[in-house]
Every structure is written in C-alpha cells, then in structure tokens.
Protein backbone atom coordinates (compact mmCIF):
# COMPACT_ATOMS: atom_id res chain seq x y z
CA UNK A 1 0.13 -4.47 4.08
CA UNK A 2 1.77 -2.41 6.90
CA UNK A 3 2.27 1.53 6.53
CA UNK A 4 4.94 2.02 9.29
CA UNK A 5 3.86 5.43 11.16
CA UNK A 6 0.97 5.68 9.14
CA UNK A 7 -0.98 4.41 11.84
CA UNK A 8 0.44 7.18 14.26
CA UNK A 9 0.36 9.83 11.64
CA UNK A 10 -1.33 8.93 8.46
CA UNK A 11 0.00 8.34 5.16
CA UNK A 12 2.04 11.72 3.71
CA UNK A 13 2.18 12.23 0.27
CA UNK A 14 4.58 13.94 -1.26
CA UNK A 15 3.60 17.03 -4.11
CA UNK A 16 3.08 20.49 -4.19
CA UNK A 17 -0.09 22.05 -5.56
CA UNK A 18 -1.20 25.52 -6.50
CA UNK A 19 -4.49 26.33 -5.61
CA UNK A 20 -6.39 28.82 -8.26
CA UNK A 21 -9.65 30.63 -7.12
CA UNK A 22 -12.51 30.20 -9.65
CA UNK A 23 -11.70 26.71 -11.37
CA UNK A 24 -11.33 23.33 -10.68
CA UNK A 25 -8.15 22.50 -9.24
CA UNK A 26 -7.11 18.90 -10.25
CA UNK A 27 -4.60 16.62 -8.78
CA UNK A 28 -3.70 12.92 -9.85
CA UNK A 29 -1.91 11.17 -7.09
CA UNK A 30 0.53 8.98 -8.69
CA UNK A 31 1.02 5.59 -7.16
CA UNK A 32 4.20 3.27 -8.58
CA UNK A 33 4.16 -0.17 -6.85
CA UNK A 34 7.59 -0.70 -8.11
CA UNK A 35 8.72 2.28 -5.69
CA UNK A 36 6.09 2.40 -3.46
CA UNK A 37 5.60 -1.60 -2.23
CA UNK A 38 8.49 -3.08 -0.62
CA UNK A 39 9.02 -6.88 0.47
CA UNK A 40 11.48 -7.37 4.15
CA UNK A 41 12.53 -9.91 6.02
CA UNK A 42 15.69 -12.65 5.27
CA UNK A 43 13.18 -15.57 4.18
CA UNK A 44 9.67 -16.38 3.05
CA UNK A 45 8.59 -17.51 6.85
CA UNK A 46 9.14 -13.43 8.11
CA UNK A 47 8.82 -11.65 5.30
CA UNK A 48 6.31 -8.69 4.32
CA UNK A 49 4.96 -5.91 2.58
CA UNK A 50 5.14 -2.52 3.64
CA UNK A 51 3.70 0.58 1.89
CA UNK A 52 6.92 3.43 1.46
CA UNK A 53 5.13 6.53 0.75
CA UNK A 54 8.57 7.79 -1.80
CA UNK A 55 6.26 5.54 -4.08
CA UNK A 56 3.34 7.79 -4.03
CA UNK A 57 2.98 11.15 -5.47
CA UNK A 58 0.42 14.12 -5.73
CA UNK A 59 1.27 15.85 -9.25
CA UNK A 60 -1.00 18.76 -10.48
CA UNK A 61 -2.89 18.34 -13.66
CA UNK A 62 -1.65 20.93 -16.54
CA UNK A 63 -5.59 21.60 -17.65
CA UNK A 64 -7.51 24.46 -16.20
CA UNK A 65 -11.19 23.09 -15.70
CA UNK A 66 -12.84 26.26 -15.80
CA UNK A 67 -15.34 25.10 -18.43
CA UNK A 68 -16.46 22.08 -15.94
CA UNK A 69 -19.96 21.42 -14.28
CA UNK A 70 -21.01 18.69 -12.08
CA UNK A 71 -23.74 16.42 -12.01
CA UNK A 72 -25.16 15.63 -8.85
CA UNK A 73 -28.45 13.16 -7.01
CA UNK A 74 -28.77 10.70 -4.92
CA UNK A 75 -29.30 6.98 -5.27
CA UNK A 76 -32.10 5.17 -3.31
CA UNK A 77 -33.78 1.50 -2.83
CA UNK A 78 -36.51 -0.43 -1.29
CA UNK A 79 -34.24 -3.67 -0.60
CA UNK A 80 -30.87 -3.59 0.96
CA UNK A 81 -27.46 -3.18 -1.05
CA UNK A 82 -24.34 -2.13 0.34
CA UNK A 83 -21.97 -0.64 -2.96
CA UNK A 84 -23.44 0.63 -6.48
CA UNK A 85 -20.85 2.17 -9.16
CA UNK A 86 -21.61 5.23 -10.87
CA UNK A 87 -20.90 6.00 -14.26
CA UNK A 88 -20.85 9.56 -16.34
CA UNK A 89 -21.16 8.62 -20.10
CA UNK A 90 -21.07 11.07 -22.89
CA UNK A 91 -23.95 11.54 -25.44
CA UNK A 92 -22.85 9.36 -28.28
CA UNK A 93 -20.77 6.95 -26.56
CA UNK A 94 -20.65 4.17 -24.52
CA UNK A 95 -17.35 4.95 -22.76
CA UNK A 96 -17.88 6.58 -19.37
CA UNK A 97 -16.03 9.65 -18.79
CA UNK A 98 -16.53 9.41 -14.74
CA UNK A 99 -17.18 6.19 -12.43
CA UNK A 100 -16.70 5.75 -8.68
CA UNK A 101 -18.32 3.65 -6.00
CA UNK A 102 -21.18 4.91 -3.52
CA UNK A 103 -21.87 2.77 -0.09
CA UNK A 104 -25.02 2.96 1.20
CA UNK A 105 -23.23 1.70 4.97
CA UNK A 106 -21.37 5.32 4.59
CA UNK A 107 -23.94 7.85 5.04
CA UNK A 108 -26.38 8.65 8.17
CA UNK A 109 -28.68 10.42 5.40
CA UNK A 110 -30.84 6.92 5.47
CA UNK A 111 -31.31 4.47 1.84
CA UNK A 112 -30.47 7.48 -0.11
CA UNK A 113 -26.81 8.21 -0.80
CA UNK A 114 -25.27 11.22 -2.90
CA UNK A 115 -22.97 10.94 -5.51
CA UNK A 116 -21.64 14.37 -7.27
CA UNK A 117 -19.19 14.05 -10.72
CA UNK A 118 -17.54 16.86 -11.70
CA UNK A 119 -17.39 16.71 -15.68
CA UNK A 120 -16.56 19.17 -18.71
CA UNK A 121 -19.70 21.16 -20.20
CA UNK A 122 -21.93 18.69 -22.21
CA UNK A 123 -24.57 15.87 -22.31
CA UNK A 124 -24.13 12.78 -20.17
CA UNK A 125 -26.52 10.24 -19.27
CA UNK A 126 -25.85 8.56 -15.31
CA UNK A 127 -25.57 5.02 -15.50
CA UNK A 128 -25.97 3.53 -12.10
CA UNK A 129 -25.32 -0.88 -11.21
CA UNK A 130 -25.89 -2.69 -7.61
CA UNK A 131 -26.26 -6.68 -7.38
CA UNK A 132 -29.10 -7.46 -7.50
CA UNK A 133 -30.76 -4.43 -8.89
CA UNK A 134 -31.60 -3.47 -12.36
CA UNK A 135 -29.47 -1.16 -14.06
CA UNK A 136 -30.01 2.59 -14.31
CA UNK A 137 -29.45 4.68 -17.14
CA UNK A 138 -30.80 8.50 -16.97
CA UNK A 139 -32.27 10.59 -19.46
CA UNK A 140 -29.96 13.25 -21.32
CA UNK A 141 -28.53 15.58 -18.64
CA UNK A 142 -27.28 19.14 -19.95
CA UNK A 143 -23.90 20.31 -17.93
CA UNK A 144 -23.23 24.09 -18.00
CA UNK A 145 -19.99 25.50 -17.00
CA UNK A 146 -19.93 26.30 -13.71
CA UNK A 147 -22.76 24.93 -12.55
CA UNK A 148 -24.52 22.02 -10.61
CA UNK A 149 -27.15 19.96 -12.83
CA UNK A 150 -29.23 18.12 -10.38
CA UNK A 151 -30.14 14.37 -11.68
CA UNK A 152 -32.45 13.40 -8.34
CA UNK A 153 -33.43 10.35 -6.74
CA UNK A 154 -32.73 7.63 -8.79
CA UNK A 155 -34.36 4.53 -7.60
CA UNK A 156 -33.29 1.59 -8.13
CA UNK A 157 -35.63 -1.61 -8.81
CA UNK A 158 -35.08 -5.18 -8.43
C-alpha cells in the first residue's frame, strides 16, 4: 500500500494531546479503513491502494492512569526464534488485560529481549508463546501504583 509523501516525510497523524506531569498519559490512535484506505486508478489493470492519513486519528483517553504500574523482564532462549507475544492476565481470569509482540531480530542486547506493560495496580501473571517453545506462564506478580515490578529472565524451553 503506498503512503504518498510518507516516504519523504513520514506518516502525520492528526490529534491534539495534553500532556499531564505525574500520570500516565494515554492516547488511542484511531484508524478507520473506510476513511483512511482509498482505491485509484480508472480500471482493475492500474488501480491501487493508498493510505490517506484524514483516516487516522490520535484521540486522548478520558482516564487518568495515576493508579498504574508496569511490569517489566526480559525474555531469553537457548534455540533461535524470531517473534514471541506477551500477555498480562489478571488474577482470576483468563482474559489478558495487555499483549504485544517482542522480536528477538530487534534488539543488539543479544537472546534476551525486554518487554515492559504498563497495567492498573493488581495481580497479573505474564504469559509468554514462541513456535516452537513451550509456553510461559509466571508466578503471581504484585503491581503497585507507580511503580516498576520486575518479572526477570524468563526462559523459554523447547
């Protein structure tokens, strides 16, 4: 899909945020392929898709996360893997409240690669998957408002 300009001048978002000392600042960029993906050319032999950045928008979360923490390690093998997901998951439940990818190709720090989540005050266990690796799931971690809870290596076994 072509961005036109973006490859001059990256892709420009439109949104304003306020910026509060003390909490975590949120932001959801809002992306609406109806608005934002557009189809040109006359017929099907020169037509495309371009990205129109009108369809993408930052818009600043109402909640104040003041009362957030963050849980933070690194994840490590013996065996090569290039992607491993991530997941936060509340005591008592088996929905994750936090996931995201980690690529162990995108760090110079060697086999181990960070991962930080920031999350409200609580318990959470880190759940971590790679192919061809068992999965991970951590002990109880405690998150405290305002501060970092440190999870460690987790190594991953095949």
């Amino acid at each position: 899909m072509d961005t036109p300009s973006g490859q001059q001048s990256g892709l420009k978002i439109v949104g304003k945020v306020d910026v509060k000392a003390g909490v975590i600042n949120a932001i959801v960029i809002d992306f609406d392929p109806n608005t934002a993906i557009v189809i040109t050319g006359s017929n099907q032999n020169n037509q495309k898709y371009i990205l129109k950045p009108t369809g993408i928008r930052i818009v600043q979360s109402g909640d104040v996360y003041n009362s957030f923490g963050s849980l933070t390690g690194h994840v490590s093998t013996l065996g090569n893997w290039s992607t491993a997901t991530v997941s936060v998951v509340p005591q008592a439940s088996s929905t994750a409240i936090a996931a995201g990818s980690i690529f162990a190709n995108a760090t110079s720090g060697g086999p181990r690669v960070p991962f930080s989540s920031f999350v409200p005050s609580g318990t959470y266990r880190v759940h971590v998957d790679a192919s061809g690796f068992l999965p991970y799931s951590s002990p109880l971690q405690t998150v405290t408002t305002g501060n970092p809870t440190a999870v460690g290596i987790i190594q991953l076994l095949k």
